[in-house]
Every structure is written in structure tokens, then in C-alpha cells.
N, C-alpha and C. Protein backbone atom coordinates (compact mmCIF):
# COMPACT_ATOMS: atom_id res chain seq x y z
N UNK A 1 50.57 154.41 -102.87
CA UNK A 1 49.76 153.82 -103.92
C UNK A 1 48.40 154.53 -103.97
N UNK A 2 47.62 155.10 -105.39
CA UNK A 2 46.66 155.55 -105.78
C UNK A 2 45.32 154.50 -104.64
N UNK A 3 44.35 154.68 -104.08
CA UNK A 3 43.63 154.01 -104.07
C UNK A 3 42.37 154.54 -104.76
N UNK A 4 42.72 153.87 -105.74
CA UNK A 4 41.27 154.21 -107.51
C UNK A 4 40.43 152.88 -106.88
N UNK A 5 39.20 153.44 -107.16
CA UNK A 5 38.10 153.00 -107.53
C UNK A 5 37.56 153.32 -108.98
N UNK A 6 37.14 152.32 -109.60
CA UNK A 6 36.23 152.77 -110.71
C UNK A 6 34.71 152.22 -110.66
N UNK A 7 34.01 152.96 -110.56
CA UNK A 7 32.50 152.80 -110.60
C UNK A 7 32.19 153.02 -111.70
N UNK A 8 30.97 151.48 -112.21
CA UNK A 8 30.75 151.39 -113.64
C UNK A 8 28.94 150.93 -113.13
N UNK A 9 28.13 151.79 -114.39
CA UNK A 9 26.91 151.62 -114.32
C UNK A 9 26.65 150.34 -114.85
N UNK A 10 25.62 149.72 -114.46
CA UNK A 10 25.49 148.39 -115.28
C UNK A 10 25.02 148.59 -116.86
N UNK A 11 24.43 147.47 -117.78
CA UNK A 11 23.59 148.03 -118.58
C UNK A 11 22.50 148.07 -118.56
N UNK A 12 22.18 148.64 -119.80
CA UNK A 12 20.69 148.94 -119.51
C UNK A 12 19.83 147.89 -119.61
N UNK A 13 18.68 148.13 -119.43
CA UNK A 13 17.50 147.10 -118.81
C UNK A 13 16.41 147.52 -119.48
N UNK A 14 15.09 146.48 -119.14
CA UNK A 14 14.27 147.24 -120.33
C UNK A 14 13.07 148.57 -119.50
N UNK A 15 13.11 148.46 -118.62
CA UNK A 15 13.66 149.54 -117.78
C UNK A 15 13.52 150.74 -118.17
N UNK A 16 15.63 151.08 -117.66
CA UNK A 16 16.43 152.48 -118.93
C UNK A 16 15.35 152.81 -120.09
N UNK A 17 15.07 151.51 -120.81
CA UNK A 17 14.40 151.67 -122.09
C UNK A 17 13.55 152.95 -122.18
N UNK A 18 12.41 152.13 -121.33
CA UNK A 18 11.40 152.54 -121.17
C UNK A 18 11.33 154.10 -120.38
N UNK A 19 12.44 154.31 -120.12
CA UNK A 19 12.89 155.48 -118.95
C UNK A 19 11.86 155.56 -117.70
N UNK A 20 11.83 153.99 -117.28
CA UNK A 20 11.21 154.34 -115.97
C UNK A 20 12.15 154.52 -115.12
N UNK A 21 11.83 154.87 -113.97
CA UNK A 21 12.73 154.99 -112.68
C UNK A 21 12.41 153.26 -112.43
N UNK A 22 13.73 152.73 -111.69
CA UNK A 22 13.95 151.20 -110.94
C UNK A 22 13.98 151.21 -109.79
N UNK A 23 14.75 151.93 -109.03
CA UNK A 23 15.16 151.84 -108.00
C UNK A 23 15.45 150.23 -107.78
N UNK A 24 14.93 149.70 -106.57
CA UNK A 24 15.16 148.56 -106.00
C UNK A 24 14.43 147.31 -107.26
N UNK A 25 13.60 147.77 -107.70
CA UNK A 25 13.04 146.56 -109.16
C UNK A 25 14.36 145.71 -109.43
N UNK A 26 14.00 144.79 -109.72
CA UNK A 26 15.17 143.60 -110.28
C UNK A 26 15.51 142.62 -111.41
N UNK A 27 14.73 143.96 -112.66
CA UNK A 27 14.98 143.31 -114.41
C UNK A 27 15.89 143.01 -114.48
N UNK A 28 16.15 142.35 -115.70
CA UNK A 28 17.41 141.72 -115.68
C UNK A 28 18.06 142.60 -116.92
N UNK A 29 19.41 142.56 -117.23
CA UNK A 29 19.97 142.98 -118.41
C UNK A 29 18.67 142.96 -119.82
N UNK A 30 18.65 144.05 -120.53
CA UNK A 30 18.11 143.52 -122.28
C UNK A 30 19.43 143.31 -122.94
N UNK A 31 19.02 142.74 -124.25
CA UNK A 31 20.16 142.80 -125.17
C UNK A 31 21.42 143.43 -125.30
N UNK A 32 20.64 145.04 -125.46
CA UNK A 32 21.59 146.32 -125.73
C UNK A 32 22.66 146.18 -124.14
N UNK A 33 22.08 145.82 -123.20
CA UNK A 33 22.59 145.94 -121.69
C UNK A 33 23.91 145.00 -121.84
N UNK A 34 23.28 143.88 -122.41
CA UNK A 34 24.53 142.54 -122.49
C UNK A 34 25.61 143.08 -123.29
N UNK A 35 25.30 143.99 -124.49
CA UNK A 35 26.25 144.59 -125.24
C UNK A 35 27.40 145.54 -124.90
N UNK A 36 26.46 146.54 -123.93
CA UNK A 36 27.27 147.51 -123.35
C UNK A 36 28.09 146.65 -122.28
N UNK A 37 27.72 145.75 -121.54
CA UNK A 37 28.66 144.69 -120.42
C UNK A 37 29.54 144.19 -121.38
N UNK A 38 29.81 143.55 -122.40
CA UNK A 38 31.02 143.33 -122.91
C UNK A 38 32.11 144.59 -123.59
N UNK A 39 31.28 145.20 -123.92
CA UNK A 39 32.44 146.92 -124.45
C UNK A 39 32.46 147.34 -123.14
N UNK A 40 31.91 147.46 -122.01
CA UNK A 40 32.47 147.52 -120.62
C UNK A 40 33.22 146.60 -120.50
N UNK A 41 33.35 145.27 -120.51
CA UNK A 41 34.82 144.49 -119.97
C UNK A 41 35.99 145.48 -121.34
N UNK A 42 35.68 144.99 -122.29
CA UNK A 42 36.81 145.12 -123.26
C UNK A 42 37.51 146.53 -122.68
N UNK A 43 36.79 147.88 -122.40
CA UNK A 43 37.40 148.96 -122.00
C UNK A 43 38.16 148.60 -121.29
N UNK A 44 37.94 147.79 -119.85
CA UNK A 44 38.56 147.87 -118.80
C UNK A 44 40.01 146.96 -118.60
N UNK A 45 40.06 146.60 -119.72
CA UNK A 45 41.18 145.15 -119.72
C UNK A 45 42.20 146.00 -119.82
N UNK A 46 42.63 146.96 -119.94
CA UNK A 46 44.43 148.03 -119.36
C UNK A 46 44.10 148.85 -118.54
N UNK A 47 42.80 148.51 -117.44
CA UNK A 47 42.63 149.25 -116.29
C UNK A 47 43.84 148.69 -114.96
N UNK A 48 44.09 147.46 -114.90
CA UNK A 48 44.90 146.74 -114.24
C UNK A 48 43.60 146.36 -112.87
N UNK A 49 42.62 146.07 -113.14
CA UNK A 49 41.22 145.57 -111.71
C UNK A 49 42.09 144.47 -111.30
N UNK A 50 42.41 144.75 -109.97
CA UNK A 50 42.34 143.88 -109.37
C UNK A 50 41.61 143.26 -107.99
N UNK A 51 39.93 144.01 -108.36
CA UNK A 51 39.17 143.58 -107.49
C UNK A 51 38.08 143.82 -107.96
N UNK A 52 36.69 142.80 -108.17
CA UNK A 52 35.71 143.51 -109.21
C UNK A 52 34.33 142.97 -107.69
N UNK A 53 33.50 144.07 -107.53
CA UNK A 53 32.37 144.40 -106.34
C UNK A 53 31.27 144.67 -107.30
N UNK A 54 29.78 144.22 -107.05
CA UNK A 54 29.12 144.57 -107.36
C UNK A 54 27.99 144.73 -106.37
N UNK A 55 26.73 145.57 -107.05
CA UNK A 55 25.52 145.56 -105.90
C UNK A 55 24.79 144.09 -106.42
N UNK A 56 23.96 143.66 -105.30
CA UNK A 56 23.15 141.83 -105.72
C UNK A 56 22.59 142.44 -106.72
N UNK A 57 21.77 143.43 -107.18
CA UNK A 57 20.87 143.58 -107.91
C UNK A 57 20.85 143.28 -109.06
N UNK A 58 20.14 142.27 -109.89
CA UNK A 58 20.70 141.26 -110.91
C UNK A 58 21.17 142.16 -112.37
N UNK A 59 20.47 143.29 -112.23
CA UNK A 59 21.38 143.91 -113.34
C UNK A 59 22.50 144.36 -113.36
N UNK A 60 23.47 144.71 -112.19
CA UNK A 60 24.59 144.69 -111.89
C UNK A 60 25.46 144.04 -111.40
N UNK A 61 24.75 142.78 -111.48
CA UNK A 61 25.20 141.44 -111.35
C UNK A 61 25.56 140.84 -112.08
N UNK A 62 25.03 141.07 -112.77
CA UNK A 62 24.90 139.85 -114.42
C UNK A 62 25.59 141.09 -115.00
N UNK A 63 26.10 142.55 -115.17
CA UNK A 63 26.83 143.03 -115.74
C UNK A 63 28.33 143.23 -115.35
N UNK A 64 28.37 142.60 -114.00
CA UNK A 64 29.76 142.75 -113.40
C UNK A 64 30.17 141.15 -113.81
N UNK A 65 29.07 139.95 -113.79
CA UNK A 65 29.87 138.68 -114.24
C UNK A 65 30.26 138.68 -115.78
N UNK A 66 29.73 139.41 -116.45
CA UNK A 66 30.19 139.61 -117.77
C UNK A 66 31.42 140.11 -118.05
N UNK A 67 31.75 140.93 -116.88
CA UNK A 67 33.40 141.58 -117.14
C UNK A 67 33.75 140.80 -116.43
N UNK A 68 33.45 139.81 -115.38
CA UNK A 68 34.91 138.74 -114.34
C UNK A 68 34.96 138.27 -115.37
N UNK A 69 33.86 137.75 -115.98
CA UNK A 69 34.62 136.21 -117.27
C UNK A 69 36.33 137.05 -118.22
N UNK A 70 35.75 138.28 -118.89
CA UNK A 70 36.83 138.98 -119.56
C UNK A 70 38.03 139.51 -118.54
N UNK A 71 38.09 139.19 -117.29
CA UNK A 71 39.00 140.37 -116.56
C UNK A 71 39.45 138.93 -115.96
N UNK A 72 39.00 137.97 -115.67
CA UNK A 72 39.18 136.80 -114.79
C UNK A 72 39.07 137.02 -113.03
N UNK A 73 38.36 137.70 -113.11
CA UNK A 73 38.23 138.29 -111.71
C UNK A 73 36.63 137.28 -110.89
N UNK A 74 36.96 137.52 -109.58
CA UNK A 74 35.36 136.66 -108.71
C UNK A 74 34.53 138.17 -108.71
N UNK A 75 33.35 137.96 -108.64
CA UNK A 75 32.25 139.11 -108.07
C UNK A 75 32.32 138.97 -106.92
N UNK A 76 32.24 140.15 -106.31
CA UNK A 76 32.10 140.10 -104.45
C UNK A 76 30.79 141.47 -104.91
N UNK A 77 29.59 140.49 -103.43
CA UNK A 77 28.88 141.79 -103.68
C UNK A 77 28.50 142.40 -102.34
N UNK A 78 28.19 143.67 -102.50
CA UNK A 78 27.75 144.31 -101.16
C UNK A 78 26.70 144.88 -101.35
N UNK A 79 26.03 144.58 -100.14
CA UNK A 79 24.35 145.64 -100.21
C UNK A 79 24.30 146.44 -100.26
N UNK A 80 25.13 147.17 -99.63
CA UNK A 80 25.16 148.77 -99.50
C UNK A 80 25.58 149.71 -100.71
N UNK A 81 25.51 148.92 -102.30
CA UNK A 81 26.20 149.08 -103.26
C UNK A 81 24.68 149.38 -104.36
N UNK A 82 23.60 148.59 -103.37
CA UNK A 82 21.87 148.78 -104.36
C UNK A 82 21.88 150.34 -104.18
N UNK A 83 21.06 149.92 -105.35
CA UNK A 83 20.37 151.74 -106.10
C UNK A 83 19.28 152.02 -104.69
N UNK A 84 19.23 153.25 -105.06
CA UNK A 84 18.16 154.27 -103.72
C UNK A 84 17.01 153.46 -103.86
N UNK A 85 16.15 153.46 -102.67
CA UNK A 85 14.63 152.90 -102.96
C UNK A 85 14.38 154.06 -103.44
N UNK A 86 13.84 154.31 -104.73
CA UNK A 86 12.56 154.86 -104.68
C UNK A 86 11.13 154.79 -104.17
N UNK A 87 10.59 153.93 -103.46
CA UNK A 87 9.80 154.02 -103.02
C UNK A 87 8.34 154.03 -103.88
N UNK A 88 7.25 154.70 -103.65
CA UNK A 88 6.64 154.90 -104.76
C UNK A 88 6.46 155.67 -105.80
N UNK A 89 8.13 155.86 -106.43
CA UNK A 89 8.08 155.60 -107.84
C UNK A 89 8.65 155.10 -108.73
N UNK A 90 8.79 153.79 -107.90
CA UNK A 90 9.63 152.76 -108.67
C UNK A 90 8.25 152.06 -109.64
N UNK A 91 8.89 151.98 -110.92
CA UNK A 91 8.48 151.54 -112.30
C UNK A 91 7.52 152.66 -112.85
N UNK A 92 7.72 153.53 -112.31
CA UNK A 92 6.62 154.79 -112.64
C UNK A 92 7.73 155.28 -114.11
N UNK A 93 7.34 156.09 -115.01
CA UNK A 93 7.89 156.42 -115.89
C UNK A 93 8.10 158.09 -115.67
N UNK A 94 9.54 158.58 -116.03
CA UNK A 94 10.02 160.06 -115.48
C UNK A 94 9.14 160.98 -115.72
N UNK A 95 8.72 160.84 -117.05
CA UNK A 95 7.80 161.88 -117.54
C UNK A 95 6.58 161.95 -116.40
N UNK A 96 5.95 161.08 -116.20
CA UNK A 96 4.75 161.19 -115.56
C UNK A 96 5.19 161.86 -114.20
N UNK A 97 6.11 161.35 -113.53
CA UNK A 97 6.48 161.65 -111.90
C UNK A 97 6.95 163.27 -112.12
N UNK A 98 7.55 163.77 -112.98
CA UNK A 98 8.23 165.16 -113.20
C UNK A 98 6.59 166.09 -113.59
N UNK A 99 5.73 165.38 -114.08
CA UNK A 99 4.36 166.18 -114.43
C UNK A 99 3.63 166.68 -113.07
N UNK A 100 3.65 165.21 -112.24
CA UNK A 100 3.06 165.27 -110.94
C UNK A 100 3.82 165.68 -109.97
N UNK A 101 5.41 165.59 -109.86
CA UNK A 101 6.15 166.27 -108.66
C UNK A 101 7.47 167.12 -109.64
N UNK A 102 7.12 168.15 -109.86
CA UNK A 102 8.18 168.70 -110.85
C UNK A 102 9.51 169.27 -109.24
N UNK A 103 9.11 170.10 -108.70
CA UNK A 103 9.61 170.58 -107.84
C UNK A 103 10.32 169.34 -106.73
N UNK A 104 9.93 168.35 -106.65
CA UNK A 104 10.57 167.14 -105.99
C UNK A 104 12.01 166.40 -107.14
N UNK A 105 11.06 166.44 -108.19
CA UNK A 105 12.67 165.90 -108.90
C UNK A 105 13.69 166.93 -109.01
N UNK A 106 13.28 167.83 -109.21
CA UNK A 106 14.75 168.88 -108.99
C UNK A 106 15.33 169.03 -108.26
N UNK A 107 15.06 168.50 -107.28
CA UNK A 107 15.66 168.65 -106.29
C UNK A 107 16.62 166.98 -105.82
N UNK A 108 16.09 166.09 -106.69
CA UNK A 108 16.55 164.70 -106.22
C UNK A 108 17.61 164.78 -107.71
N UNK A 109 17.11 165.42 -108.82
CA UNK A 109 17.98 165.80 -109.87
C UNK A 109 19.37 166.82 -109.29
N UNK A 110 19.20 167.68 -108.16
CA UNK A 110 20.38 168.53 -107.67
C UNK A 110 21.06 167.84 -106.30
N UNK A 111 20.63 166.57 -106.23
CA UNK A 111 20.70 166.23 -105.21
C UNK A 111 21.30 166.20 -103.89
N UNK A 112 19.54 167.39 -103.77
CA UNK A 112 19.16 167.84 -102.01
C UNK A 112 19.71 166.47 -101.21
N UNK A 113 20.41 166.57 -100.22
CA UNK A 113 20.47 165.22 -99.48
C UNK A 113 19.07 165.04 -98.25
N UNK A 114 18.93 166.07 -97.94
CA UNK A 114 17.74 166.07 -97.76
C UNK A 114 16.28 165.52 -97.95
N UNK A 115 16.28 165.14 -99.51
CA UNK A 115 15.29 164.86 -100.57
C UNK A 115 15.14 163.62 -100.25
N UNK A 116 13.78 162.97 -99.93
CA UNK A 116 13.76 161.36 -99.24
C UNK A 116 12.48 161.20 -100.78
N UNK A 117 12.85 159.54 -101.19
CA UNK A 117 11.62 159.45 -102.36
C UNK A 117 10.34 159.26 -101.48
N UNK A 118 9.60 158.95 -101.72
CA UNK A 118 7.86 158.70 -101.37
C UNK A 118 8.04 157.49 -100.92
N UNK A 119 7.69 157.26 -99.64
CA UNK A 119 7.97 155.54 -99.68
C UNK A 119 9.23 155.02 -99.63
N UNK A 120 10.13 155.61 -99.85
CA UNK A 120 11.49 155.05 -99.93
C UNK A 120 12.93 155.79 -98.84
N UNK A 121 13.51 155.46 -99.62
CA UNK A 121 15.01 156.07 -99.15
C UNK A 121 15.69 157.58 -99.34
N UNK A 122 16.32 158.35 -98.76
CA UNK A 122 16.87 159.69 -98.33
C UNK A 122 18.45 159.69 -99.08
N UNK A 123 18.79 160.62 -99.71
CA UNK A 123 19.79 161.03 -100.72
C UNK A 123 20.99 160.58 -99.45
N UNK A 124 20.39 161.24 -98.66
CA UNK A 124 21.30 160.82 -97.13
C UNK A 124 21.63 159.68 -96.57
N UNK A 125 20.62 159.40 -96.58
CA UNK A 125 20.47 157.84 -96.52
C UNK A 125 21.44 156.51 -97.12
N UNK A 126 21.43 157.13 -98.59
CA UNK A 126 21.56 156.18 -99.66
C UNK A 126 23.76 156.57 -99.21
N UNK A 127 23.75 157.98 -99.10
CA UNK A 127 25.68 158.88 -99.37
C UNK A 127 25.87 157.77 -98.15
N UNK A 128 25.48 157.96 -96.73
CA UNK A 128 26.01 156.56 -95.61
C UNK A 128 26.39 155.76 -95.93
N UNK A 129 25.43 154.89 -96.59
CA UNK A 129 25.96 153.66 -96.90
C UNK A 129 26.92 153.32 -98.23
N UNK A 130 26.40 153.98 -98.66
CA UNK A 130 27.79 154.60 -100.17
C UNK A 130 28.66 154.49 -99.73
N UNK A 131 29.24 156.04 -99.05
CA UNK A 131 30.09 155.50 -98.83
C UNK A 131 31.07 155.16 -97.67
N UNK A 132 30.39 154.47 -96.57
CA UNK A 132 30.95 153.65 -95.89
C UNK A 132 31.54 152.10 -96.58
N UNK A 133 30.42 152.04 -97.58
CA UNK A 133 30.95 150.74 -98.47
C UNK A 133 32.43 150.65 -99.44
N UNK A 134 32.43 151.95 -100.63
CA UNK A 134 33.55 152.63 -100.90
C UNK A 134 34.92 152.91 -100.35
N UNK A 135 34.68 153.40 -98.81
CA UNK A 135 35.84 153.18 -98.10
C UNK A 135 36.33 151.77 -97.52
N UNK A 136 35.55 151.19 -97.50
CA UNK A 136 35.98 149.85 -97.24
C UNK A 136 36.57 149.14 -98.41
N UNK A 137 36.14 149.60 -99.87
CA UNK A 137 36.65 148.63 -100.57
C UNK A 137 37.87 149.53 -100.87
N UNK A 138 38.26 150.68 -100.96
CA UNK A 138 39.41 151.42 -101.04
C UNK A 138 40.00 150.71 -100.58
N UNK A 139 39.98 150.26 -99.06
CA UNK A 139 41.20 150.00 -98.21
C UNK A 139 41.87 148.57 -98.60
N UNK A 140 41.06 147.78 -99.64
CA UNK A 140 41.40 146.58 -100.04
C UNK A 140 42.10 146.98 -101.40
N UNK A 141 41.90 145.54 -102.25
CA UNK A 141 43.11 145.62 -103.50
C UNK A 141 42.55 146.52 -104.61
N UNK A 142 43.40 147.12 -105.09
CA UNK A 142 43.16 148.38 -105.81
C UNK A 142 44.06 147.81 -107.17
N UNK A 143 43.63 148.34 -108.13
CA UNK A 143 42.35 149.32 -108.56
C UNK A 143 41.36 148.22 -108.52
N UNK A 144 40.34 149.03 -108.06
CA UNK A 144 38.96 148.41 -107.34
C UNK A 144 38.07 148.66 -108.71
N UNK A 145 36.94 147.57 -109.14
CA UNK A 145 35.72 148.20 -110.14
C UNK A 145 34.63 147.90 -109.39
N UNK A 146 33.87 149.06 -109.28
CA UNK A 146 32.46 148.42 -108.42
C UNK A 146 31.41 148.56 -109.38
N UNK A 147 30.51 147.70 -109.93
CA UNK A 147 29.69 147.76 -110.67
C UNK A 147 28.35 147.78 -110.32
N UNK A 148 27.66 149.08 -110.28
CA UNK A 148 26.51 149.24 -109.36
C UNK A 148 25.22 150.38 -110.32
N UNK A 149 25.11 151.85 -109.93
CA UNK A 149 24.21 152.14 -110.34
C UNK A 149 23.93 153.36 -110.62
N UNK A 150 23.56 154.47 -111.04
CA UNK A 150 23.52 155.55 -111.64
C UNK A 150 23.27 156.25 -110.43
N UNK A 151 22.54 156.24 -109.54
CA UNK A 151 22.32 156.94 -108.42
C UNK A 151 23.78 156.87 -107.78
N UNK A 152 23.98 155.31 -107.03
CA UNK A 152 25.27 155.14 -106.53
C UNK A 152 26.78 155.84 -107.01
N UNK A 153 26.76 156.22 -108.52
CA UNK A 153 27.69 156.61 -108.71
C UNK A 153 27.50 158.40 -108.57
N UNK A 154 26.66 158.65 -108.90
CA UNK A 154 26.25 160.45 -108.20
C UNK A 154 26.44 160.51 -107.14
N UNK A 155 25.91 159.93 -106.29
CA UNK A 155 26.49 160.26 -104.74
C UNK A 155 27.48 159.85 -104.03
N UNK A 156 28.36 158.91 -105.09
CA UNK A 156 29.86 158.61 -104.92
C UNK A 156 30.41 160.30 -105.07
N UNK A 157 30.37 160.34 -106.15
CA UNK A 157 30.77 161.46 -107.17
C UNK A 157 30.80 162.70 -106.19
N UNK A 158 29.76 162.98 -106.03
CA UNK A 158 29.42 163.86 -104.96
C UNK A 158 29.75 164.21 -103.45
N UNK A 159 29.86 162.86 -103.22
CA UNK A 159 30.57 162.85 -101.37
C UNK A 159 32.29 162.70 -101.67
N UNK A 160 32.45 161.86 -102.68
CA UNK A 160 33.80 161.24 -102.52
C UNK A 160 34.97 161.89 -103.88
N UNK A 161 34.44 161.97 -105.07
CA UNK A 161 35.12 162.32 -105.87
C UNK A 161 35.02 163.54 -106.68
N UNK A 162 34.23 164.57 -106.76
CA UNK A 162 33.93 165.50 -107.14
C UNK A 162 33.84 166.96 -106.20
N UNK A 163 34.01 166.89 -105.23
CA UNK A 163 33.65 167.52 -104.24
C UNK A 163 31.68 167.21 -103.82
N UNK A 164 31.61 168.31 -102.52
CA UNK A 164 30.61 167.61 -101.62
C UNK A 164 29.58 168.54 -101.85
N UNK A 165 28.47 168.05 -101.60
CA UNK A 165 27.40 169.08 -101.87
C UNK A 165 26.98 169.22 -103.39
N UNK A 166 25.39 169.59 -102.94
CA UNK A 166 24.92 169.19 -104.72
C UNK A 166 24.85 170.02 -105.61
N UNK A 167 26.04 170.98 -105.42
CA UNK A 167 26.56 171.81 -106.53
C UNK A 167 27.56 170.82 -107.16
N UNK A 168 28.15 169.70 -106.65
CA UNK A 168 29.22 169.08 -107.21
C UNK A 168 28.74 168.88 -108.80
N UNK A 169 30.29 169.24 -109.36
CA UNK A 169 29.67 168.93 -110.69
C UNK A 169 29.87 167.42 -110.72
N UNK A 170 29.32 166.67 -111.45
CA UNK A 170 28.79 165.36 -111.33
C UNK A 170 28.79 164.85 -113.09
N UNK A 171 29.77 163.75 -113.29
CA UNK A 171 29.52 163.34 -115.22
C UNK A 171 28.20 162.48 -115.16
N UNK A 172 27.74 162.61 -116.47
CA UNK A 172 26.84 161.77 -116.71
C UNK A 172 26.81 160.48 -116.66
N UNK A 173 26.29 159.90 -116.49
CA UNK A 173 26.07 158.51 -116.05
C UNK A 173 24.82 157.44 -116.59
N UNK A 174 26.04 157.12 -118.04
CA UNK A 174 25.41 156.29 -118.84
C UNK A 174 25.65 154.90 -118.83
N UNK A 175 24.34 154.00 -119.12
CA UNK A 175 24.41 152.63 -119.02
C UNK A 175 25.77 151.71 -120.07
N UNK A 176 26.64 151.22 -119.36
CA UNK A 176 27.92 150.64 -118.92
C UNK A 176 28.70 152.13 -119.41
N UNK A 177 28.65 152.43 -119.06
CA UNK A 177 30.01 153.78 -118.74
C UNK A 177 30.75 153.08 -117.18
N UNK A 178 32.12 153.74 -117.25
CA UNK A 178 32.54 153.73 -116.09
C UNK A 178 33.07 155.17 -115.81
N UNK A 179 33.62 155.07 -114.16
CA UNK A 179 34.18 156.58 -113.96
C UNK A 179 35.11 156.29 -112.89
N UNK A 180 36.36 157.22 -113.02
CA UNK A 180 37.14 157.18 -112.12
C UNK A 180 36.76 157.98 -110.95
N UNK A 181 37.23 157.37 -109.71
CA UNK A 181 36.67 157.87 -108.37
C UNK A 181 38.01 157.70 -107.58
């Protein structure tokens, strides 16, 4: 038997909007977010989930209970499933942080595992607990949906489904997209 995972970004927040970085911040869904969580359940209803995980973090919370109601599934959540700390530059806006550390985001944009945020958490850091979490939910009922976070799913992508190292090519990762892993 396949053991699929599908990792699905939550939606967006006002946040995304704003294109700040979140990291650990804990907005809740906007509108457009609640929207993309229901065309996220509706996609997934001939996925056959029979296990839906999310990170606590209320935007991927409140976007993974939006698909149990449509999928009839419980949320199970795991910590090790939250977005990277950024550290200090969480709620900072990209533009500004890429003005002041151009040479640091490229590198968290190619992601150096190496690359630790300011204040926060290590690309390295974040792939551990990834995916030690991932393999654990593999080993349970499949097909698995984990509904978590744009970082989380790059360094899924990267350690686990794309090949390793941050040449991996890596899909984009848009608010409620999902991806097979």
C-alpha cells in the first residue's frame, strides 16, 4: 500500500494579505482563507483521507476543521506540524526584511538548512521535526492530509518528497493548495 501523504497549506490570513512573514503569529483565517478551506475540502472529497492532522496554529486549524466537516473526518493535531519561528521577523513585511537582509532571504528562499531566522528557528531545525512528525503519520491510516504551512510543506518537499537538498525542485505553495508527498 502507497503511504501518501497530502500536505495542504491553510488559507490565507490577513497576514498572506498583507505579505507579511507569520511564522509562529496566530491570525485567524480572512474571508478569502475561509473560501479557499472549502474549495480545499471540495477538491479533496475523491482523495479517499482517511486521516486529517493539522498544526494547533489557528489558521490551520480552523482550515483543516473546515475540510473534517466536508470529509467527516476528527482533526488530530501535532506540534511539530507549526510553521518555522521566525523569530524577529515575524509580522515584519517581505519587502522591508529583503531591503534590510537581501542576502539572508536567499538563502532561507534556497533553503540553506543551515539558515537560522533572527531570534528564531533553523531550516534544520524546523526538517527534524518535520519530518519525524510525517513519518509517524505515514505509518498510520493513509491517505493521510496534514494541513499545516508553506514553510512545512518546502521542507517536507525537500527532505521527503522531492529529493534532498536545496536544489530540490520544490512547487509553489499557495494558500489552500494541496500537494502530494
Amino acid at each position: 500500500m502507497d503511504r501518501i501523504v497530502l500536505l495542504a497549506r491553510h488559507g490565507e490570513t490577513a497576514d498572506n494579505a498583507a505579505q507579511r512573514f507569520q511564522g509562529r503569529r496566530n491570525p485567524p483565517l480572512n474571508d478569502r482563507g475561509r473560501e479557499q478551506a472549502a474549495e480545499l475540502a471540495e477538491a479533496l472529497r475523491g482523495e479517499g483521507v482517511a486521516a486529517l492532522w493539522a498544526s494547533p496554529l489557528l489558521r490551520a486549524a480552523e482550515t483543516a476543521q473546515i475540510v473534517a466537516e466536508v470529509l467527516g473526518l476528527a482533526v488530530q493535531t501535532d506540534d511539530r506540524l507549526r510553521e518555522i519561528d521566525v523569530g524577529d521577523w515575524a509580522g515584519r513585511p517581505y519587502a522591508e526584511v529583503m531591503a534590510e537582509h537581501p542576502g539572508e532571504l536567499e538563502r532561507w528562499a534556497a533553503g540553506d538548512l543551515a539558515f537560522r531566522f533572527p531570534g528564531g528557528e533553523s531550516l534544520e531545525e524546523q526538517k527534524v521535526r518535520v519530518v519525524a512528525a510525517l513519518e509517524e503519520i505515514r505509518a498510520g491510516d493513509v491517505p493521510a492530509l496534514v494541513v499545516c504551512h508553506g514553510g512545512v510543506i518546502r521542507v517536507a518537499q525537500r527532505a521527503l518528497g522531492r529529493g534532498a537538498g536545496p536544489d530540490a525542485e520544490v512547487a509553489q505553495v499557495a494558500n489552500g493548495s494541496f500537494h502530494r508527498l
